[in-house]
Structure formats: C-alpha cells, structure tokens
PDB file of N, CA and C in Angstrom:
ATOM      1  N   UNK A   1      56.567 -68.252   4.180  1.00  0.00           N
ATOM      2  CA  UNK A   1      57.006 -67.963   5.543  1.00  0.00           C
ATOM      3  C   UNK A   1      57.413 -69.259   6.230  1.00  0.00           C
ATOM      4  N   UNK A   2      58.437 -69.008   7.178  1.00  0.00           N
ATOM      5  CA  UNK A   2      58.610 -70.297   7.971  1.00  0.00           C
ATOM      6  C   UNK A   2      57.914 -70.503   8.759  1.00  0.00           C
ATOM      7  N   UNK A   3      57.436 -71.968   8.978  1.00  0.00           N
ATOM      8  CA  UNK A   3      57.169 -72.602  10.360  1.00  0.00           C
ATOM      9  C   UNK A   3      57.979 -73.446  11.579  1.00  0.00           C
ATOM     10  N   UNK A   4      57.283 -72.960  12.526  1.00  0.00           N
ATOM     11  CA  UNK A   4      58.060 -74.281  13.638  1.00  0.00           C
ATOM     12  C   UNK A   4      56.690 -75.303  13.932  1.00  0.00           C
ATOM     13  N   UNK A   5      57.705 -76.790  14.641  1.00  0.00           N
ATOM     14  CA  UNK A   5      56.231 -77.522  14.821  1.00  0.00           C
ATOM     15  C   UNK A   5      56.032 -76.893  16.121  1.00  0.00           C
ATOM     16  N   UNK A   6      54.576 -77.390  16.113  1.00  0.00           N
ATOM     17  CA  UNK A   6      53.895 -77.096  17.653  1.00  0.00           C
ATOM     18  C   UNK A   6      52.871 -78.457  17.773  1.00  0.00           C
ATOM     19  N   UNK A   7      53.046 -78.692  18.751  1.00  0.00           N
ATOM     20  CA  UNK A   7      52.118 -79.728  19.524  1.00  0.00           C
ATOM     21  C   UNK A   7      51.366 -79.518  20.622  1.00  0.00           C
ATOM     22  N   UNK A   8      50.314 -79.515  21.342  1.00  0.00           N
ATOM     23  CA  UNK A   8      50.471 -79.181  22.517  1.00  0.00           C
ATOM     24  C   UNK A   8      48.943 -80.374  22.941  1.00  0.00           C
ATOM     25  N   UNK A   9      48.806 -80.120  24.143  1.00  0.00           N
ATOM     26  CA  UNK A   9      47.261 -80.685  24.637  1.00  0.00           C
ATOM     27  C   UNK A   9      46.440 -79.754  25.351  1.00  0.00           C
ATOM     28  N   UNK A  10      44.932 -79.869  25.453  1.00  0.00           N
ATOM     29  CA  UNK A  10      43.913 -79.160  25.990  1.00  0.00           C
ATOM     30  C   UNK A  10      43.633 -79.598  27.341  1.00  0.00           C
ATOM     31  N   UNK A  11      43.443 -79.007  28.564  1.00  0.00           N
ATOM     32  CA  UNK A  11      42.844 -79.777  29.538  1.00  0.00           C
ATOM     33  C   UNK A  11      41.863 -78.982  30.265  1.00  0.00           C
ATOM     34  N   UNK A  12      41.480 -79.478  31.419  1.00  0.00           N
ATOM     35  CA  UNK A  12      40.196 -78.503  32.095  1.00  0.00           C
ATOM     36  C   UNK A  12      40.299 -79.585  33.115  1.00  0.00           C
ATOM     37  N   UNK A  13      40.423 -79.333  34.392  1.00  0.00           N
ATOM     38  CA  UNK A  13      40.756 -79.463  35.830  1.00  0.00           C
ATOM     39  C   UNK A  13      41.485 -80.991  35.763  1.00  0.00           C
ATOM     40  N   UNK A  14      42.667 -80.691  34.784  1.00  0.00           N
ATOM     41  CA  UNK A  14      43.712 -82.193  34.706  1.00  0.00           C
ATOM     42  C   UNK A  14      43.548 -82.893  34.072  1.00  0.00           C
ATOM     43  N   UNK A  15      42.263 -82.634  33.162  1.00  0.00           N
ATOM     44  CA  UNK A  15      41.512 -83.819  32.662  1.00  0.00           C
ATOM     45  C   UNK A  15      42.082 -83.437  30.795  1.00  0.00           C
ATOM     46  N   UNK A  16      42.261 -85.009  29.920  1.00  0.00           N
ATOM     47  CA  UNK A  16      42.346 -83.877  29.277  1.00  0.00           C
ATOM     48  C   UNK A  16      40.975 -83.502  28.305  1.00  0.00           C
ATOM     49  N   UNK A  17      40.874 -82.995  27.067  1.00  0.00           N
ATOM     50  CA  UNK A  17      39.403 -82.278  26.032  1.00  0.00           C
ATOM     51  C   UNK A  17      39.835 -82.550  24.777  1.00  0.00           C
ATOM     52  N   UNK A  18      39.092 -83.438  24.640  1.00  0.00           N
ATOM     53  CA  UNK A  18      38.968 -84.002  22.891  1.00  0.00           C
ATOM     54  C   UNK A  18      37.841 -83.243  22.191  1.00  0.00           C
ATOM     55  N   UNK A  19      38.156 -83.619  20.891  1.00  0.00           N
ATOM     56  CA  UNK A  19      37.330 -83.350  20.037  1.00  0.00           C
ATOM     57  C   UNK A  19      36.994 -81.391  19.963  1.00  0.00           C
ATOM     58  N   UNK A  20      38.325 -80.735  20.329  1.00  0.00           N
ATOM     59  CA  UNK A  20      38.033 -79.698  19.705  1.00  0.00           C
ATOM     60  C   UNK A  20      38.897 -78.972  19.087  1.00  0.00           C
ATOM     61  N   UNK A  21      39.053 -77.641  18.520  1.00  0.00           N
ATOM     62  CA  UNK A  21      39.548 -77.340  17.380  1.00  0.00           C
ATOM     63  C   UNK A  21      40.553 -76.013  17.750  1.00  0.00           C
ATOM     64  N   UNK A  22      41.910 -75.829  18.175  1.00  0.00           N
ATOM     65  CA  UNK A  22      42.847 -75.155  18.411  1.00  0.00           C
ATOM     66  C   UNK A  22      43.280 -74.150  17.394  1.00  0.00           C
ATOM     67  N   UNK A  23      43.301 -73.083  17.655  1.00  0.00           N
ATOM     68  CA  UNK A  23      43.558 -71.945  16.588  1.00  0.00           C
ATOM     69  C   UNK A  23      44.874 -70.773  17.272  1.00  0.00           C
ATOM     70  N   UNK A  24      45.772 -70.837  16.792  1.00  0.00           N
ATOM     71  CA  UNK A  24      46.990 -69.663  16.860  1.00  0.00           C
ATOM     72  C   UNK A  24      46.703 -68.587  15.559  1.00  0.00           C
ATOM     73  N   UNK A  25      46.569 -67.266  15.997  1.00  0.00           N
ATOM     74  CA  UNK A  25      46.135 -66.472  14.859  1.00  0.00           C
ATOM     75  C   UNK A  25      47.430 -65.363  15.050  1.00  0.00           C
ATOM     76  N   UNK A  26      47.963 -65.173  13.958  1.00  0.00           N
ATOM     77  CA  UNK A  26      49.242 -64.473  14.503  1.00  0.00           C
ATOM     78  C   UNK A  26      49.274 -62.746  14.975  1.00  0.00           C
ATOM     79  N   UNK A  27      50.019 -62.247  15.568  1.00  0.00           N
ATOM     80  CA  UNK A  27      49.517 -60.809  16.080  1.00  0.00           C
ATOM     81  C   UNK A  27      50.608 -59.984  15.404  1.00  0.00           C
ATOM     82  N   UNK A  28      50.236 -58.808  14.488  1.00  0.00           N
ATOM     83  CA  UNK A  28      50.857 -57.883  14.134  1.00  0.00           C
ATOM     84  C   UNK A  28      51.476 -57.086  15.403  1.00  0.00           C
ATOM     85  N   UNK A  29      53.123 -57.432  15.397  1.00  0.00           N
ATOM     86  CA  UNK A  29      53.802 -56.376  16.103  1.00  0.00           C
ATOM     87  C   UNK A  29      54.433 -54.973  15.761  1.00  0.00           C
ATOM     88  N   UNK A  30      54.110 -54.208  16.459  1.00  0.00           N
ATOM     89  CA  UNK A  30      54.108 -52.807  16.598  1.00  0.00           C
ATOM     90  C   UNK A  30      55.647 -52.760  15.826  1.00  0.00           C
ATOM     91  N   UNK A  31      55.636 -51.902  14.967  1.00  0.00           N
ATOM     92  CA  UNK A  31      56.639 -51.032  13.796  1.00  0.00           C
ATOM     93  C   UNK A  31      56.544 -52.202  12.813  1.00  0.00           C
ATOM     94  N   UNK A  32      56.264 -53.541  12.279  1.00  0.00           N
ATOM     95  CA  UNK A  32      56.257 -53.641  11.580  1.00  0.00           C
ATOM     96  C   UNK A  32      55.079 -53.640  10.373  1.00  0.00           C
ATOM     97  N   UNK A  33      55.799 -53.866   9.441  1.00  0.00           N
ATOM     98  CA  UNK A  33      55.246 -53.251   8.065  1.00  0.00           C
ATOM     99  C   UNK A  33      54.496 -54.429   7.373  1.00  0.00           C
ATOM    100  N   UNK A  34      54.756 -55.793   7.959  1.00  0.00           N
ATOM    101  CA  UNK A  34      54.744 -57.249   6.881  1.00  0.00           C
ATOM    102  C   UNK A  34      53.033 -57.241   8.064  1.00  0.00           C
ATOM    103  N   UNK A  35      52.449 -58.312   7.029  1.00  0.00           N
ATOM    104  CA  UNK A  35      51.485 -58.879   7.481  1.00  0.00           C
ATOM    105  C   UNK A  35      51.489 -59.929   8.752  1.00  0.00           C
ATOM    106  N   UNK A  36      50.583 -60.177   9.642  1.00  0.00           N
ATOM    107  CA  UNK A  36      51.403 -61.214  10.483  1.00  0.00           C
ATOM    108  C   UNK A  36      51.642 -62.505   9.876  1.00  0.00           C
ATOM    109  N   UNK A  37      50.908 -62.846   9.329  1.00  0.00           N
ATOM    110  CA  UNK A  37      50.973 -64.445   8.455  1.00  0.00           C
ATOM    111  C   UNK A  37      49.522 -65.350   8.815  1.00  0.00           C
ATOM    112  N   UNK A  38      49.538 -66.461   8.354  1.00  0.00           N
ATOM    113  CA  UNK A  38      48.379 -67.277   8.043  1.00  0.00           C
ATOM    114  C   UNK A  38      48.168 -67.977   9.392  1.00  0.00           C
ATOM    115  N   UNK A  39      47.178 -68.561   9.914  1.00  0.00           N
ATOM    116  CA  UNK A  39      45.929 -68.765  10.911  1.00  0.00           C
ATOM    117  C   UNK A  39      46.971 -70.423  10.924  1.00  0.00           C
ATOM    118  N   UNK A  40      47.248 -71.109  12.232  1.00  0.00           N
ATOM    119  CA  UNK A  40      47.541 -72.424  12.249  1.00  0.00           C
ATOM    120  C   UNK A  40      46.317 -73.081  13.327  1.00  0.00           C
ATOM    121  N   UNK A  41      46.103 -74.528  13.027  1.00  0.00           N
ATOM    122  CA  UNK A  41      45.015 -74.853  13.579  1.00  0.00           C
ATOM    123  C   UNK A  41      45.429 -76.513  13.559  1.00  0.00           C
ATOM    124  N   UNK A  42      44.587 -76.719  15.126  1.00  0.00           N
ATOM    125  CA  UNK A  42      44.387 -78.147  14.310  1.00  0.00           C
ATOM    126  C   UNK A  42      43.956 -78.917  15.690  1.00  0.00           C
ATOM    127  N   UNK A  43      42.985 -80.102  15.386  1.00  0.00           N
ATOM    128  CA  UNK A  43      42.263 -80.623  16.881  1.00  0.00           C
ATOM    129  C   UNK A  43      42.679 -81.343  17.709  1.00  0.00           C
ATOM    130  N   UNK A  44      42.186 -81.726  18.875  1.00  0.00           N
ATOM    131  CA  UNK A  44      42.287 -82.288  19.594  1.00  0.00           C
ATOM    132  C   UNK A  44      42.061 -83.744  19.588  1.00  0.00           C
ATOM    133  N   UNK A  45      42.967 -85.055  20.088  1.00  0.00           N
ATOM    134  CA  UNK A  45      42.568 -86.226  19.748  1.00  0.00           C
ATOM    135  C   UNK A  45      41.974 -86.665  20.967  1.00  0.00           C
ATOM    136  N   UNK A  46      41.452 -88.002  21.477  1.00  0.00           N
ATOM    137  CA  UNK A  46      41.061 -88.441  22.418  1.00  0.00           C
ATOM    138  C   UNK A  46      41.785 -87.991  24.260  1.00  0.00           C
ATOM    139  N   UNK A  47      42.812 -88.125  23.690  1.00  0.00           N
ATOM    140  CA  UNK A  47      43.505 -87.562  24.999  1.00  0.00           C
ATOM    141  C   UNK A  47      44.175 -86.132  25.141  1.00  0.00           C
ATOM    142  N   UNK A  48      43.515 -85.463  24.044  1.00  0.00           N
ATOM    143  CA  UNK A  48      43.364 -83.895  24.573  1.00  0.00           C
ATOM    144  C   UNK A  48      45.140 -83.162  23.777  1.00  0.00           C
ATOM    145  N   UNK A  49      45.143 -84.183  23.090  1.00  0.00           N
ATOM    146  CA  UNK A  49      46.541 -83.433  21.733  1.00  0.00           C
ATOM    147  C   UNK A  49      46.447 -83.063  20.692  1.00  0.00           C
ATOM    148  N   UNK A  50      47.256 -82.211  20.352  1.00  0.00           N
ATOM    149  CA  UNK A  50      46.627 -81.877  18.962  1.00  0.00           C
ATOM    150  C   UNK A  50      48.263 -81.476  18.515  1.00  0.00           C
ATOM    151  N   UNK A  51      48.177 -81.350  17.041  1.00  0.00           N
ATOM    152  CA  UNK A  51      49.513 -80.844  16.183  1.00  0.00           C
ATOM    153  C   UNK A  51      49.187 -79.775  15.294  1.00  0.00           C
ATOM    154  N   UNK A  52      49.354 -78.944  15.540  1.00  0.00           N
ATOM    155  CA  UNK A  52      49.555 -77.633  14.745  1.00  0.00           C
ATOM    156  C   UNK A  52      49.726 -77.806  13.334  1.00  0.00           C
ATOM    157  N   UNK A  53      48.923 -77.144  11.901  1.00  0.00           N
ATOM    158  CA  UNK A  53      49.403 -77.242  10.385  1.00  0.00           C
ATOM    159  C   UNK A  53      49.035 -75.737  10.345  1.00  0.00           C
ATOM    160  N   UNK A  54      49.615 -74.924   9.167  1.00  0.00           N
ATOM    161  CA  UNK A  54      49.648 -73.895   8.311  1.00  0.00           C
ATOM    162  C   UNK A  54      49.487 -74.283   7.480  1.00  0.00           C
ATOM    163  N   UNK A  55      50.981 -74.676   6.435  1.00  0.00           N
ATOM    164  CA  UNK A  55      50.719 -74.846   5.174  1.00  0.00           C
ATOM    165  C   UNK A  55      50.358 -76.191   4.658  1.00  0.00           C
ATOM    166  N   UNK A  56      51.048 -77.251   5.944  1.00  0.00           N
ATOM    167  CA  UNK A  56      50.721 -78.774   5.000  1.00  0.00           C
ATOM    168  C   UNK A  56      50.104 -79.517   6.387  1.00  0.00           C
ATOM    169  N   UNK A  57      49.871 -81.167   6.144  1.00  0.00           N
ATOM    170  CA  UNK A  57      49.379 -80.857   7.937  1.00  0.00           C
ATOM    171  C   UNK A  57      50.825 -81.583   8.659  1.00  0.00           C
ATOM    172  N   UNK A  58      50.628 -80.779   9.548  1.00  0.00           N
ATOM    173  CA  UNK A  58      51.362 -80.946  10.985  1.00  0.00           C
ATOM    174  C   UNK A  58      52.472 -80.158  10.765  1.00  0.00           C
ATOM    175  N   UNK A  59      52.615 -79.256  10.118  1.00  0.00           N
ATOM    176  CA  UNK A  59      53.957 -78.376   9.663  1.00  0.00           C
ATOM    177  C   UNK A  59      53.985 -77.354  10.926  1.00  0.00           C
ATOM    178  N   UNK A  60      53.167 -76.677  11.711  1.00  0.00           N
ATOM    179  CA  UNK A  60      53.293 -76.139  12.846  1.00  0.00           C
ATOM    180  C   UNK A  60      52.793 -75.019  12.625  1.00  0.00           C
ATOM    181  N   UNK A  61      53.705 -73.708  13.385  1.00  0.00           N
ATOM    182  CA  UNK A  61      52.832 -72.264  13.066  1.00  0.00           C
ATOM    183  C   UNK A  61      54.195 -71.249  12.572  1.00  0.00           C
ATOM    184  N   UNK A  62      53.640 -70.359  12.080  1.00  0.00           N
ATOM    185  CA  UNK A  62      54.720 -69.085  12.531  1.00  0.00           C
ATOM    186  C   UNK A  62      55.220 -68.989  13.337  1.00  0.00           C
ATOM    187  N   UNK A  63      56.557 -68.574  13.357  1.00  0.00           N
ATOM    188  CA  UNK A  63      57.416 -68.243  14.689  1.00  0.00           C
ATOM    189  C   UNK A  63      56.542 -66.487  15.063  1.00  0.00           C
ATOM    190  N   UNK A  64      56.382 -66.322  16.013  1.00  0.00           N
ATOM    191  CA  UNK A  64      55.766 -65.116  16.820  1.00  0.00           C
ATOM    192  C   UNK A  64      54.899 -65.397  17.889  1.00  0.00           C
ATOM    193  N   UNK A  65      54.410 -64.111  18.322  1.00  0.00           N
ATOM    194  CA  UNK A  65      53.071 -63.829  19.201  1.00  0.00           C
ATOM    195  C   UNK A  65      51.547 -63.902  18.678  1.00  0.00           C
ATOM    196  N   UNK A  66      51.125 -65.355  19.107  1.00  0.00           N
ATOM    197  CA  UNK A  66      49.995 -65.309  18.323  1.00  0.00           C
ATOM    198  C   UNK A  66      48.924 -65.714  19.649  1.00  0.00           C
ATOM    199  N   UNK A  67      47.112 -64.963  19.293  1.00  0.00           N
ATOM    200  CA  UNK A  67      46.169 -65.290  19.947  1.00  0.00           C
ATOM    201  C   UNK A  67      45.861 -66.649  20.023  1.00  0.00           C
ATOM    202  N   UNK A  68      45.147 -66.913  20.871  1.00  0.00           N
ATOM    203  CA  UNK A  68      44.905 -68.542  20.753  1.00  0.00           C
ATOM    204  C   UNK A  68      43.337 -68.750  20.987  1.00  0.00           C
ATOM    205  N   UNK A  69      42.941 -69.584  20.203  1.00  0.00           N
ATOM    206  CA  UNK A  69      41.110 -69.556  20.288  1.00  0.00           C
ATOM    207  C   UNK A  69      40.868 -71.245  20.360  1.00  0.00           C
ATOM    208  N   UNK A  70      39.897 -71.638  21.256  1.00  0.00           N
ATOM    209  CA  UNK A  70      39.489 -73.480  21.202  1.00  0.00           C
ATOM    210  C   UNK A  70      38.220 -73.070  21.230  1.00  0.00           C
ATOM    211  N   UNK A  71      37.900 -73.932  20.285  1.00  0.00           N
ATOM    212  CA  UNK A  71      35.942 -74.220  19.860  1.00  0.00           C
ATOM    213  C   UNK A  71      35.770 -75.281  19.764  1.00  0.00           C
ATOM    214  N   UNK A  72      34.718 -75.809  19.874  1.00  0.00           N
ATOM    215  CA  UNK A  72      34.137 -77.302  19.773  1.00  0.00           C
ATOM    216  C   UNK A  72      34.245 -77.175  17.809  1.00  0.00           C
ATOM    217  N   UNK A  73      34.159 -78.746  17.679  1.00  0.00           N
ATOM    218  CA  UNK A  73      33.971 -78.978  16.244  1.00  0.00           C
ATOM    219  C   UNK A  73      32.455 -79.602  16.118  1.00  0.00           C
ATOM    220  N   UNK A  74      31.695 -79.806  17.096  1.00  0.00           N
ATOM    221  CA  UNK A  74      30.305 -80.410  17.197  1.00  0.00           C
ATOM    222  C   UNK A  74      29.150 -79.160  17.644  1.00  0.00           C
ATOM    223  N   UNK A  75      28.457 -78.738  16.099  1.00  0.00           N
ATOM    224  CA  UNK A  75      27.880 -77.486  16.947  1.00  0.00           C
ATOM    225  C   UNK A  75      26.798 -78.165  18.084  1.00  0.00           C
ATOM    226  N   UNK A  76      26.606 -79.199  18.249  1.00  0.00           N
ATOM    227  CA  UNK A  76      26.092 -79.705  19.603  1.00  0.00           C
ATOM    228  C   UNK A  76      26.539 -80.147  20.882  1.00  0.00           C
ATOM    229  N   UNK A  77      28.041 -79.906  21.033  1.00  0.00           N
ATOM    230  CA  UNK A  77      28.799 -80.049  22.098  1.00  0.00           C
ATOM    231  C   UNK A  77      29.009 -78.377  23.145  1.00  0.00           C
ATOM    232  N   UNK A  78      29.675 -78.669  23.603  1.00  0.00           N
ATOM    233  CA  UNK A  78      29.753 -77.383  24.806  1.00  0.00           C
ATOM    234  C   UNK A  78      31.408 -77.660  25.427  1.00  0.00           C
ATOM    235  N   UNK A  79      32.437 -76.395  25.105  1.00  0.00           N
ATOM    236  CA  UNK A  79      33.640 -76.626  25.968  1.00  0.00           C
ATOM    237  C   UNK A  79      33.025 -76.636  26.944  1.00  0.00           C
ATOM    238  N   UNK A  80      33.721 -77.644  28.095  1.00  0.00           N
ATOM    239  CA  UNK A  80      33.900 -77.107  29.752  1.00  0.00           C
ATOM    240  C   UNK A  80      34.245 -76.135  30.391  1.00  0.00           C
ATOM    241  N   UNK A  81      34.937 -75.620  29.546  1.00  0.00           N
ATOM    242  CA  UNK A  81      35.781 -74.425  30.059  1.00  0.00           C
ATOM    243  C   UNK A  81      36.039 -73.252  29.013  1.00  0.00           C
ATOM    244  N   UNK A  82      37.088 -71.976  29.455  1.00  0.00           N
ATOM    245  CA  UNK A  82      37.786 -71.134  28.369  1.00  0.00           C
ATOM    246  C   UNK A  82      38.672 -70.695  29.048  1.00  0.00           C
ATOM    247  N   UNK A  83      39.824 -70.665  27.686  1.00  0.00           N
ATOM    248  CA  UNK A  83      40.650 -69.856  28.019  1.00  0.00           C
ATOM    249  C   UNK A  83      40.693 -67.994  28.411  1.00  0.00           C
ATOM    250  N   UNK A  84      41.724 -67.606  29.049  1.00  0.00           N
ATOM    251  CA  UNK A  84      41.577 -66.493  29.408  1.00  0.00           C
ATOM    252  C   UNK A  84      41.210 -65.409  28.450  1.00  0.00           C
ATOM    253  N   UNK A  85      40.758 -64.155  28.272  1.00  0.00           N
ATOM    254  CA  UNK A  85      39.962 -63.473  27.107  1.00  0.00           C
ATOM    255  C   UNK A  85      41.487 -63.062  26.749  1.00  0.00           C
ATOM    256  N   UNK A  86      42.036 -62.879  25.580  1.00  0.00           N
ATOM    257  CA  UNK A  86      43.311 -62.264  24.909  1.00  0.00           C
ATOM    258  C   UNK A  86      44.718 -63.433  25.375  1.00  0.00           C
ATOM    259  N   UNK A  87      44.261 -64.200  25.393  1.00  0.00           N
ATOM    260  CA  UNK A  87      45.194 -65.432  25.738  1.00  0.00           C
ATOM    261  C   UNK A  87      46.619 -65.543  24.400  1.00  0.00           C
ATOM    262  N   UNK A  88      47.659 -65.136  25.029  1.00  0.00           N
ATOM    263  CA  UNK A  88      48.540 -65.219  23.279  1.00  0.00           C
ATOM    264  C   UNK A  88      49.587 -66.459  24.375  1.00  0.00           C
ATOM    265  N   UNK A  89      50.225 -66.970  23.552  1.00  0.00           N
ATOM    266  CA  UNK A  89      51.463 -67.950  23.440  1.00  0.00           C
ATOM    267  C   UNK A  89      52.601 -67.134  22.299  1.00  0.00           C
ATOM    268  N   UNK A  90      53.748 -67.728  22.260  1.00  0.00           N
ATOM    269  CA  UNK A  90      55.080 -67.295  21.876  1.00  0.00           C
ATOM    270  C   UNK A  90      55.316 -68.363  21.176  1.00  0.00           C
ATOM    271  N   UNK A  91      55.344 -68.741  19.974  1.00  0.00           N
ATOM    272  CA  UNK A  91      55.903 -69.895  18.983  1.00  0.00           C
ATOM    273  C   UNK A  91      57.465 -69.169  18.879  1.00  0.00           C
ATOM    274  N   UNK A  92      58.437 -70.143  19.026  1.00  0.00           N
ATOM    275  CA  UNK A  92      59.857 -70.100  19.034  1.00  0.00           C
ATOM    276  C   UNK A  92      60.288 -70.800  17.717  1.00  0.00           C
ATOM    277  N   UNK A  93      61.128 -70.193  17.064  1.00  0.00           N
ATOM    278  CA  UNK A  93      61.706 -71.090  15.685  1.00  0.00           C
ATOM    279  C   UNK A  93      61.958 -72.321  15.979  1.00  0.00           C
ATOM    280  N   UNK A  94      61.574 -73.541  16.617  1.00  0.00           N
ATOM    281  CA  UNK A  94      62.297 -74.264  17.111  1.00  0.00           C
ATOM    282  C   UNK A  94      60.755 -75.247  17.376  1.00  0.00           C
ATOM    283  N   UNK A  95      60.976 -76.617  17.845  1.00  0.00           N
ATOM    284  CA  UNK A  95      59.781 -77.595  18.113  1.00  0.00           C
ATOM    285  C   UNK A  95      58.924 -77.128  19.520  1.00  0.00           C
ATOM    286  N   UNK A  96      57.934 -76.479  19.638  1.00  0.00           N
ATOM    287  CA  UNK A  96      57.523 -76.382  20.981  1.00  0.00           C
ATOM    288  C   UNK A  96      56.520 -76.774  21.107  1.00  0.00           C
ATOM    289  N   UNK A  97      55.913 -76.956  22.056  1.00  0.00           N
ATOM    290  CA  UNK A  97      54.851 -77.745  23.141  1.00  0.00           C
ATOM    291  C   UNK A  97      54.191 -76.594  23.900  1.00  0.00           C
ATOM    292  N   UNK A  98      52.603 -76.638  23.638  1.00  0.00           N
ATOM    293  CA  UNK A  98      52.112 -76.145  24.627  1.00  0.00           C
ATOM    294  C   UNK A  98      50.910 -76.589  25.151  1.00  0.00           C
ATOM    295  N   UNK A  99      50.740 -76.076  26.437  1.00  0.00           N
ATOM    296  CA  UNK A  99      49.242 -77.215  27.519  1.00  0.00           C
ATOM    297  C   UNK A  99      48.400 -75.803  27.710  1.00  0.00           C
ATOM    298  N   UNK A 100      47.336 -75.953  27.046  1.00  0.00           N
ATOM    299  CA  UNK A 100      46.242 -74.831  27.121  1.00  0.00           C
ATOM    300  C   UNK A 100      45.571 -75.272  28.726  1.00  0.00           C
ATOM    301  N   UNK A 101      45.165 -74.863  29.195  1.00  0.00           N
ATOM    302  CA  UNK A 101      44.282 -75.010  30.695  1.00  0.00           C
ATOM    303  C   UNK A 101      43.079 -74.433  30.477  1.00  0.00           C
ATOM    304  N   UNK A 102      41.805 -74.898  29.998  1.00  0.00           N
ATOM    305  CA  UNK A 102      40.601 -74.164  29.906  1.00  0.00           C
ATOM    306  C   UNK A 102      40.204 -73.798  31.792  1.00  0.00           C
ATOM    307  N   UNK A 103      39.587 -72.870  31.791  1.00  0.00           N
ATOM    308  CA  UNK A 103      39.034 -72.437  33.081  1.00  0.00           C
ATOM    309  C   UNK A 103      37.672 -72.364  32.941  1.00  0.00           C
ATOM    310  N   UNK A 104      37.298 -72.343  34.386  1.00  0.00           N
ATOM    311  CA  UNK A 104      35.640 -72.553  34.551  1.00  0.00           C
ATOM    312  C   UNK A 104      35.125 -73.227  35.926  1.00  0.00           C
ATOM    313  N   UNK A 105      34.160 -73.583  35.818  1.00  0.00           N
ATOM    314  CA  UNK A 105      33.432 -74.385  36.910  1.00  0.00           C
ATOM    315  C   UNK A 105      33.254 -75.784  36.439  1.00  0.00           C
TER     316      UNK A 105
END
C-alpha cells in the first residue's frame, strides 16, 4: 500500500509533549471491501515532533481517515492531557503536517 509522509507535533496549553508515542490507526470506510491497512506510529522528540513510519521509518501513513491515539512510552509518566474521544485526522496522498492539542486541566 502507499504511503504519504506525515509529521506533526504534540502540545497541551502551547507547550509542546515529549516523550510520547503517536498512533494513526486506519478506519474502514463504508462500501468498501479492502482492509483499512497497517497502524503508523511514531514519538515525540524533545520539542513535541514526531514523524510518522508504517513500513520503514519515517515513510508516513496511509492516505485515509484514520483514529489517532497518544500514550506515554514511560509506564511511569502521565500525559497532561487527551485528545478528544474518536479523534480521526485525514492523511492526504501528499506530505502533511499535523498539531495534535491534548486537552485537560
């Protein structure tokens, strides 16, 4: 299957969130027959960026409608925040960028 790249960063009130682990899971759309395709992932660096891999690293995600999930990679850490419950993004055949906004107190 093809990929596009994706890049994007994490933040929580402007600030940005390192050290955690970004997941696009792709969403089966209605009439079709194909599987959605494979899980893209990939973490966050010090200043809250991360680059998307599937098949190799940094190759990006599927083009579609996919869920989006952030977890800590330290089972002793705690996000600040979360994203909204059923949170999807739109990967475009093409290089895109996206800025997750965790919410919270």
């Amino acid at each position: 299957m093809e990929v596009a790249p994706v890049e994007g960063r994490v933040e929580f009130n402007g600030k940005p969130v390192a050290d955690v682990y970004v997941q696009l899971m792709p969403i089966k759309t209605a009439g079709s027959s194909d599987r959605p395709g494979k899980v893209a992932g990939g973490a966050t660096d010090a200043e809250g960026k991360f680059t998307l891999s599937t098949y190799e690293s940094g190759d990006g995600a599927i083009p579609g409608t996919h869920r989006v999930t952030v977890s800590v990679q330290d089972p002793s850490a705690k996000l600040p925040g979360k994203l909204p419950t059923d949170f999807t993004v739109e990967v475009k055949p093409e290089p895109n960028e996206i800025i997750l906004q965790l919410e919270g107190k």
